[in-house]
Protein backbone atom coordinates (compact mmCIF):
# COMPACT_ATOMS: atom_id res chain seq x y z
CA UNK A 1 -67.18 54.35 26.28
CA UNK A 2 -63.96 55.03 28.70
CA UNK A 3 -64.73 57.25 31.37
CA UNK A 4 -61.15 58.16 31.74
CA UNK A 5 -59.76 61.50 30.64
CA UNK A 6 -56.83 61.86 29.20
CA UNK A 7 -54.41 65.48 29.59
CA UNK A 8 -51.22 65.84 27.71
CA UNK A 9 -48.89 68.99 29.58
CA UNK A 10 -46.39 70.05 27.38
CA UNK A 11 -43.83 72.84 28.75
CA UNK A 12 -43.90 76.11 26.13
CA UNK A 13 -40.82 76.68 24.16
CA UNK A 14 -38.65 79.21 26.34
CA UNK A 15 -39.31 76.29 29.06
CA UNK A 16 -38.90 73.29 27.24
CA UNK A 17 -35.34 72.06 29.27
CA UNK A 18 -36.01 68.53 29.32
CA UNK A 19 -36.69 68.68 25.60
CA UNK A 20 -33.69 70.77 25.17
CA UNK A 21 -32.10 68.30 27.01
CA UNK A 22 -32.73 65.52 24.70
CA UNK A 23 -32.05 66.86 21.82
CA UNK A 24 -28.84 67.52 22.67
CA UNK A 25 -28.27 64.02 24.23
CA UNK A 26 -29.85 62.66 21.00
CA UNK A 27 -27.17 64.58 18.67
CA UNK A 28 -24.05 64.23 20.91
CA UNK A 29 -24.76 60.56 22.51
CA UNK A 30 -26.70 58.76 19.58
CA UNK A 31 -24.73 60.88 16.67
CA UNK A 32 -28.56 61.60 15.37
CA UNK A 33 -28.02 64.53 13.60
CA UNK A 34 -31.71 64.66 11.69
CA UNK A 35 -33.92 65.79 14.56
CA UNK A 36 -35.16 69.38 14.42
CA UNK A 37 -37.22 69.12 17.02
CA UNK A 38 -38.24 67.48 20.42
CA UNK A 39 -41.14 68.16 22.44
CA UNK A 40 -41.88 66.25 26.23
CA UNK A 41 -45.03 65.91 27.12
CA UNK A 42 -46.70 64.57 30.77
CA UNK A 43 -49.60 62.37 29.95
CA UNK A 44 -51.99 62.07 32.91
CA UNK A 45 -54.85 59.12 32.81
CA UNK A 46 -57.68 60.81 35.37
CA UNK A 47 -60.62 58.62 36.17
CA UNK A 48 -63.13 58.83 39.73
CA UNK A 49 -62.64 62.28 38.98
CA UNK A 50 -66.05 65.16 39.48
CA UNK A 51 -66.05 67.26 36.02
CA UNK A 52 -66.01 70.49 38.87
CA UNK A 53 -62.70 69.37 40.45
CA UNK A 54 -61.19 68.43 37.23
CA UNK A 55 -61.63 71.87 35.58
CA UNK A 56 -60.07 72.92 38.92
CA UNK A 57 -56.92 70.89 38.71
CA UNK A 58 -56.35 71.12 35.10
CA UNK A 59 -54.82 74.52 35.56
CA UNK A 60 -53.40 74.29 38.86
CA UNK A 61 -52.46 70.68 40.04
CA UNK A 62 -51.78 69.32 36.00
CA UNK A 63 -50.15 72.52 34.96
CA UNK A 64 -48.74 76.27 35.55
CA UNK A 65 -50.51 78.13 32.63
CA UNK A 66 -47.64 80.43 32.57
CA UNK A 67 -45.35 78.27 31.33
CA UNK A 68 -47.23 75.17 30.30
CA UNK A 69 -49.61 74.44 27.17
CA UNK A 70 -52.62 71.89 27.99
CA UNK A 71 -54.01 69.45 25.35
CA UNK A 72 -57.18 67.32 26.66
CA UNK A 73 -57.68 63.67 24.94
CA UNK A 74 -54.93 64.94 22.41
CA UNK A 75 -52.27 66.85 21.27
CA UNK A 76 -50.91 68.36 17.50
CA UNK A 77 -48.34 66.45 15.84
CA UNK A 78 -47.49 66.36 12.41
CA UNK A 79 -48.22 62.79 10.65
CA UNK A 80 -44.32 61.99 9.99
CA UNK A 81 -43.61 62.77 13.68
CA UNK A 82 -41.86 59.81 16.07
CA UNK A 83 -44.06 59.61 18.85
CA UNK A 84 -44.17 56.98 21.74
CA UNK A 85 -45.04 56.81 25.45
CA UNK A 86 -43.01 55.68 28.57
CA UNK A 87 -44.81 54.65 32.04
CA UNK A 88 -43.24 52.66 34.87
CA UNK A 89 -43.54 49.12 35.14
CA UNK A 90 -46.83 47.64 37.03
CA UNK A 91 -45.77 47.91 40.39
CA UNK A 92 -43.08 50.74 40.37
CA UNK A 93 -44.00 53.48 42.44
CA UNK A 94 -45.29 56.61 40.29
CA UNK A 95 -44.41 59.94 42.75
CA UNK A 96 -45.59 62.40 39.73
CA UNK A 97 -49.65 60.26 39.75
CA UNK A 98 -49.26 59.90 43.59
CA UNK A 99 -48.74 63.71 44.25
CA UNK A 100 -51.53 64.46 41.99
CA UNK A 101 -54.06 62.50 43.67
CA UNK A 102 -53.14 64.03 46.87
CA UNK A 103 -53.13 67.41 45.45
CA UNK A 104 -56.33 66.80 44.10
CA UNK A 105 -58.05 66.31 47.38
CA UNK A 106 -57.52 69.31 48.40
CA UNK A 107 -60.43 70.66 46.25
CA UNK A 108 -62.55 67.73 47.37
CA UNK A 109 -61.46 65.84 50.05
CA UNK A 110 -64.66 63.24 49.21
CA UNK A 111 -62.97 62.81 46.04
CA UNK A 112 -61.28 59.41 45.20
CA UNK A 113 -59.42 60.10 41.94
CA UNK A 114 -57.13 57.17 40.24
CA UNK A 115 -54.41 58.86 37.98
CA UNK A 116 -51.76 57.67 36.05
CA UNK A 117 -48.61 59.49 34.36
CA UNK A 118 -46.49 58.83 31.65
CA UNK A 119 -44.46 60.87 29.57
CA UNK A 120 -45.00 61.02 25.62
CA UNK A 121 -41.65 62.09 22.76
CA UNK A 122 -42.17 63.61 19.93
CA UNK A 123 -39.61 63.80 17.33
CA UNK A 124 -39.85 65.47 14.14
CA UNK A 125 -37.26 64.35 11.65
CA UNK A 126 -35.94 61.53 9.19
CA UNK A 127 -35.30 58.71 11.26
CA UNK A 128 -34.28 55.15 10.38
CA UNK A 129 -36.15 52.45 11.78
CA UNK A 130 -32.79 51.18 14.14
CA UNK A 131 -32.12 55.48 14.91
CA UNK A 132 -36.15 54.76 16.62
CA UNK A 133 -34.61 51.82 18.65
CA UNK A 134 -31.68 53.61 20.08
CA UNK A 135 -33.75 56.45 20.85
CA UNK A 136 -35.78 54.09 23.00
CA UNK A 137 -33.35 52.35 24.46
CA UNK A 138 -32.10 55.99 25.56
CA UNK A 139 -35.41 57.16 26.68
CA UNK A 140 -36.57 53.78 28.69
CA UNK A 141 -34.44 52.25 31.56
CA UNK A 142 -36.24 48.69 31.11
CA UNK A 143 -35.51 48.12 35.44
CA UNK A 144 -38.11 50.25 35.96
CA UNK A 145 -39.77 51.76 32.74
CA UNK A 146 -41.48 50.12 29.31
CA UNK A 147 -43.07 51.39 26.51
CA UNK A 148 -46.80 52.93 27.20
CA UNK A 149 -49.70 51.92 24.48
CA UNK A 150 -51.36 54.73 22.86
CA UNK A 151 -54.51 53.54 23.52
CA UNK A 152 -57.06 55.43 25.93
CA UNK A 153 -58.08 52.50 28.60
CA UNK A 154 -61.50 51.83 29.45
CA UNK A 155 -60.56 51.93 33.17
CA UNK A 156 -57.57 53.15 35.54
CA UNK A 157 -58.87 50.96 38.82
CA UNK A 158 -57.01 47.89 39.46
CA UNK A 159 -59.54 44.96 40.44
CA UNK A 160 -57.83 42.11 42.74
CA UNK A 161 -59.59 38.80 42.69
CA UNK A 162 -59.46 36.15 45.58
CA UNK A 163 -55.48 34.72 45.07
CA UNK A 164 -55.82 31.29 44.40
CA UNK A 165 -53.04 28.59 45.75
CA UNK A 166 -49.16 29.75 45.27
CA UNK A 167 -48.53 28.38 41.39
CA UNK A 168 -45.70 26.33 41.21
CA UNK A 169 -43.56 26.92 37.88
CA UNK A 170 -43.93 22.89 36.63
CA UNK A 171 -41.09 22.25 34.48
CA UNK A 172 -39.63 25.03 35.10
CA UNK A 173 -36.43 23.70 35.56
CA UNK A 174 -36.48 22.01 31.45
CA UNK A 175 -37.73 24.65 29.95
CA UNK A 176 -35.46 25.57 26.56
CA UNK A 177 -34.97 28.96 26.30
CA UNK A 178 -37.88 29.55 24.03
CA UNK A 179 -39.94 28.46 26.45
CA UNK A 180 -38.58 30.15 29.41
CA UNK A 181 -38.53 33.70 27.06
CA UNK A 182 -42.05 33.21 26.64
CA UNK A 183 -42.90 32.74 30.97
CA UNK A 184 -40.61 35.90 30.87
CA UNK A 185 -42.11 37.68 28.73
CA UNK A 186 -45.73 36.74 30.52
CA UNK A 187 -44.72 37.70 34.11
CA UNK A 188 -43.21 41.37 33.61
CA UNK A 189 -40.97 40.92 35.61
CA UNK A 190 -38.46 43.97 36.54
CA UNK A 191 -35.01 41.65 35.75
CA UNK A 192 -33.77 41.15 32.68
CA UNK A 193 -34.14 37.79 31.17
CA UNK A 194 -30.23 36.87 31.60
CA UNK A 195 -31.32 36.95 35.30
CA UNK A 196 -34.17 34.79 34.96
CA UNK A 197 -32.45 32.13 32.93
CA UNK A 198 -29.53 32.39 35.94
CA UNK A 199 -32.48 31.72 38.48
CA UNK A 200 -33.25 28.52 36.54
CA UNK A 201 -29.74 27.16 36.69
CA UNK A 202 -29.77 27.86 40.32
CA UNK A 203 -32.91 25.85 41.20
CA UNK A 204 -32.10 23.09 38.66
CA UNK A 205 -28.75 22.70 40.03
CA UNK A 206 -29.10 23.77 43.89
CA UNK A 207 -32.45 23.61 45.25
CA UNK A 208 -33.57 20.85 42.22
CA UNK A 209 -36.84 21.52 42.62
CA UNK A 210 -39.20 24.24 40.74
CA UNK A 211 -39.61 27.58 42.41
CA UNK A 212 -43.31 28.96 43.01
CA UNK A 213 -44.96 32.67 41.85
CA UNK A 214 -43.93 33.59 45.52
CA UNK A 215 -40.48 32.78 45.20
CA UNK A 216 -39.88 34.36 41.77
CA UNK A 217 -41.46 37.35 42.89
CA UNK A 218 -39.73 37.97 45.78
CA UNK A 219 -36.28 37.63 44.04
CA UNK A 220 -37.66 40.23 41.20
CA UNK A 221 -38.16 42.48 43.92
CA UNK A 222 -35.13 42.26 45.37
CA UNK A 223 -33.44 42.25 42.28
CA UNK A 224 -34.29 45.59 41.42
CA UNK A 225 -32.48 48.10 41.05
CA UNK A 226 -33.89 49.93 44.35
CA UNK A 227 -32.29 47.19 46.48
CA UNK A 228 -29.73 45.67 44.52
CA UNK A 229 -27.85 47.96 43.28
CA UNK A 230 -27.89 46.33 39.90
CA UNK A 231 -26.58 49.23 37.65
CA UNK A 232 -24.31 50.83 40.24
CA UNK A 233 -22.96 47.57 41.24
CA UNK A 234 -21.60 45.40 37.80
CA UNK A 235 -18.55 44.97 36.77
CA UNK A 236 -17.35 47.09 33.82
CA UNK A 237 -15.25 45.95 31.70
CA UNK A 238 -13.73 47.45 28.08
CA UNK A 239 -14.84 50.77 28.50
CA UNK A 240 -14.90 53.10 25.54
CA UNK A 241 -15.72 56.97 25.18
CA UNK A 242 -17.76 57.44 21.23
CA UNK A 243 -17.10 61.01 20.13
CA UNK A 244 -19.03 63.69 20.86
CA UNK A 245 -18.74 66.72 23.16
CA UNK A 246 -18.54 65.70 26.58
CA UNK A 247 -16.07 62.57 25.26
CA UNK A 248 -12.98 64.87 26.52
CA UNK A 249 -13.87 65.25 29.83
CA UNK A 250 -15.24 62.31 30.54
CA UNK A 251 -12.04 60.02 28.99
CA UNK A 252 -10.26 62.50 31.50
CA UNK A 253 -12.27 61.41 34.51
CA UNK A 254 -12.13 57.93 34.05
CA UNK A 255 -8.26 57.79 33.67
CA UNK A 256 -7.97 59.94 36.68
CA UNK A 257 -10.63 57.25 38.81
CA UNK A 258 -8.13 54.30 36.57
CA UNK A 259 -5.11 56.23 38.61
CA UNK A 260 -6.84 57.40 41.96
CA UNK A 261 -8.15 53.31 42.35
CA UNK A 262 -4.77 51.96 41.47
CA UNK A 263 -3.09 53.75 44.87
CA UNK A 264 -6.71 53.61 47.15
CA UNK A 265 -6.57 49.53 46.12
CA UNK A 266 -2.79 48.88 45.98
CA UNK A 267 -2.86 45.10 45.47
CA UNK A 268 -6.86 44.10 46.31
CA UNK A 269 -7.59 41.92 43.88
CA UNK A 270 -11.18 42.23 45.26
CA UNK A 271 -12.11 45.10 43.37
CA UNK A 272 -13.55 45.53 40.19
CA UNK A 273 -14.29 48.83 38.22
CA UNK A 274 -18.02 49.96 38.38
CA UNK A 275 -20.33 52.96 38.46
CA UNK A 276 -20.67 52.63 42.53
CA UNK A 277 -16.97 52.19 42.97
CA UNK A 278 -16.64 55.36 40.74
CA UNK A 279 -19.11 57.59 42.44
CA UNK A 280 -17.55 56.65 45.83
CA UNK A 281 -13.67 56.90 44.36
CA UNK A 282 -13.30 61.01 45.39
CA UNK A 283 -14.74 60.40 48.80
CA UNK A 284 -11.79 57.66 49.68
CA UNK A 285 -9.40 59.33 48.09
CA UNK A 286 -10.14 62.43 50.00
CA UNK A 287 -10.21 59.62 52.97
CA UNK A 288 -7.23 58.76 52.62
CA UNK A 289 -5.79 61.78 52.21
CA UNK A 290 -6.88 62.69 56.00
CA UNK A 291 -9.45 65.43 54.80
CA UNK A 292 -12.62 64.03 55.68
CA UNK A 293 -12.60 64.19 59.86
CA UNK A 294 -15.73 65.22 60.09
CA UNK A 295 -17.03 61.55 58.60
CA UNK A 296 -19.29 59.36 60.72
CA UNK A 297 -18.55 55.72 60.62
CA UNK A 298 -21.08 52.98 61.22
CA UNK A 299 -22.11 49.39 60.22
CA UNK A 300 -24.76 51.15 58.53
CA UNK A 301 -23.51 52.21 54.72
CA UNK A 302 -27.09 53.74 54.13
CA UNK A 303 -25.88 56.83 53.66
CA UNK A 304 -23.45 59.70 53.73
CA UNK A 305 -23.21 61.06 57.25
CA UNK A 306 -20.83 64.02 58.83
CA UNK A 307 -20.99 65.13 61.92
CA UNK A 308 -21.49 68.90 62.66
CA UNK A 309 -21.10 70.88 65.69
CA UNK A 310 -24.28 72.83 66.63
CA UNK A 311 -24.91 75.14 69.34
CA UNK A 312 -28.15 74.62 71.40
CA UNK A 313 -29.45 76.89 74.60
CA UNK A 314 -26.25 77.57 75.28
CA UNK A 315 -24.36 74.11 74.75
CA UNK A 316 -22.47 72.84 71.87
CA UNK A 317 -23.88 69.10 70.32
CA UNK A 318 -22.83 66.74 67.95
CA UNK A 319 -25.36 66.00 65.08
CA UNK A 320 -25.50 64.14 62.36
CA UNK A 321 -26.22 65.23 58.72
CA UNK A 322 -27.47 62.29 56.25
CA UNK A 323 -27.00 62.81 52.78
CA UNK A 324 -29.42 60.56 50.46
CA UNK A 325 -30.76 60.41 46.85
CA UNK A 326 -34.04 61.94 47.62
CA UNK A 327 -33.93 63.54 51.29
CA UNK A 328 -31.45 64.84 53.85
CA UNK A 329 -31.78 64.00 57.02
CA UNK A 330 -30.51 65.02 60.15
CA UNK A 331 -30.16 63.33 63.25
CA UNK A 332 -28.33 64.15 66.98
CA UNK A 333 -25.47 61.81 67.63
CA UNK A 334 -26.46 61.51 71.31
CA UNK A 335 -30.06 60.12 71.12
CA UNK A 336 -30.23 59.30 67.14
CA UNK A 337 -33.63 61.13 67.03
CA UNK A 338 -34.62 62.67 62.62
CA UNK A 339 -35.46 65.44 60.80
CA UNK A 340 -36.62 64.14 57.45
CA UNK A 341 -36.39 67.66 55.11
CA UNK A 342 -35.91 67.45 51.07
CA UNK A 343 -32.70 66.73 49.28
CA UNK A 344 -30.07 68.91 49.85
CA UNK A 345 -32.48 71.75 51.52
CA UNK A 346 -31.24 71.34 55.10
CA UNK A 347 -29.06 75.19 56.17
CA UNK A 348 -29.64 74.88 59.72
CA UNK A 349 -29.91 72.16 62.06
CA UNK A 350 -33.46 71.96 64.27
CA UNK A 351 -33.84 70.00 67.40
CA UNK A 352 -36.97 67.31 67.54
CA UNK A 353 -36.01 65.22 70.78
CA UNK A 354 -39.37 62.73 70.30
CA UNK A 355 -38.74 62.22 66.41
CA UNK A 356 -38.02 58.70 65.82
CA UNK A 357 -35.51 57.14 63.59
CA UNK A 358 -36.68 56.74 59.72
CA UNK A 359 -36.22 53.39 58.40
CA UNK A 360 -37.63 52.10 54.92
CA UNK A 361 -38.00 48.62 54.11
CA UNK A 362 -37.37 47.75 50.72
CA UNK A 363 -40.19 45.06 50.66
């Protein structure tokens, strides 16, 4: 018998956003007009867990009774309902499990809990079996994401045996493509296949040699979207707008990026249209139009940065302010020391002379 629990959180109907969300995204993206209803639910996979701190955290670390219902082992669904599960991929960092474990120490800092997330869809209405796919498809972002199984495991704790030697990929280089989608499919890797099969040409015609676990590893992980950019970065080409509600506004967008790029790259042939290029296209317009002074430039391009004038005992200082996807930081100019804070929550700037510089490897 598993000794894992299982806890399905499910926000309660005035609160359900995300579901709200998705229905709406499932009608006006997908054209799926047969849903009458969506419910989101967080799944959390507890084992190492005392049954004490566990009634503890089920209604304060897993979920806000006020506005959240709480199913343990399972949850009501009717029998015609769409339901499936989406976790990260093995080796994807999971913030939601991570916080939770941390959280949960504070009733019991002896405890050693293992939890994993995932979040379960339910969909109640007539759906064709290729309406199910596209659902997926819009639900799971396969760089970091795949479908969860349904079934409880026996275990949540990850047992490492000794490595043995670094495999080397024999044949790798002759495999037909059944054969290669078949090592793909084995390694789980976070790239799509089209990427693997490009890493074959490359070692068959460059290196002419087959690559090792190691090797094929490493380029997954830099591959990634984390590090590579891979979304953000390729090239787009024959855009289209479906109809819906937001197609207005959006076709209006993109022509005015189509017209804002053709001045900003005025015979580059060096640039291609993509989702980066489009999230950056305001900021070097505005550029260019002389209204961004207060810009710091650097042979970093980590992130965002403007310098602001703040007044300290008396004496006016330059500081930096670092905009990123999941913190703001802020920095003085002078000495380059940090103040890590979250997203977007920095007001006022606070001086921490000994704070050193915050720099995250991406391996």
């Amino acid at each position: 018998m598993s000794g894992v629990k299982r806890v399905f959180v499910e926000k309660k109907k005035p609160y359900a956003v995300k579901a709200k969300e998705l229905h709406d995204e499932i009608a006006g993206y997908l054209g799926i007009k047969t849903i009458s209803q969506v419910r989101v639910l967080i799944r959390y996979d507890i084992e190492n867990l005392s049954e004490e701190t566990y009634t503890q955290a089920l209604t304060t670390v897993f979920s806000e009774p006020p506005v959240d219902d709480v199913y343990e082992m399972e949850f009501p669904a009717d029998a015609d309902d769409f339901v499936f599960s989406v976790e990260y991929l093995p080796g994807q960092f999971d913030q939601r499990a991570d916080s939770a474990e941390q959280c949960v120490r504070f009733f019991n800092e002896n405890e050693t809990p293992v939890i994993k997330t995932a979040v379960t869809y339910v969909l109640t209405g007539a759906l064709t079996a290729d309406e199910k796919e596209k659902i997926k498809e819009l639900c799971i972002n396969p760089v970091d994401s795949r479908e969860a199984s349904s079934e409880l495991p026996k275990t949540l704790v990850t047992e490492f045996k000794v490595p043995a030697d670094v495999k080397i990929f024999d044949g790798f280089n002759e495999m037909s493509e059944t054969q290669l989608k078949e090592l793909y499919d084995s390694l789980g890797l976070a790239m799509t296949f089209k990427d693997f099969a490009f890493i074959q040409q490359y070692f068959a015609g460059e290196e002419k040699r087959n690559p090792s676990m190691t090797e094929i590893r490493v380029l997954d992980t830099y591959w990634s979207d984390h590090c590579r950019h891979t979304t953000f970065a390729t090239e787009l080409k024959n855009v289209t707008f479906k109809d819906g509600y937001y197609k207005a506004p959006m076709q209006a967008t993109y022509e005015k990026y189509l017209a804002d790029r053709a001045v900003i790259y005025k015979d580059r042939k060096d640039k291609f249209v993509c989702l980066m290029d489009l999230a950056l296209m305001a900021m070097k317009k505005l550029k260019a139009e002389g209204k961004l002074q207060d810009q710091e430039e650097s042979d970093e391009i980590n992130a965002c940065s403007i310098v602001v004038p703040v007044e300290i005992d008396g004496k006016t200082e330059e500081w930096l302010v670092n905009f990123k996807m999941k913190h703001t930081t802020t920095r003085q100019k002078s000495n380059r020391s940090v103040v890590r804070r979250p997203a977007l929550a920095v007001q006022s700037v606070t001086r921490f002379q000994d704070v050193p510089m915050f720099i995250r490897q991406c391996v």
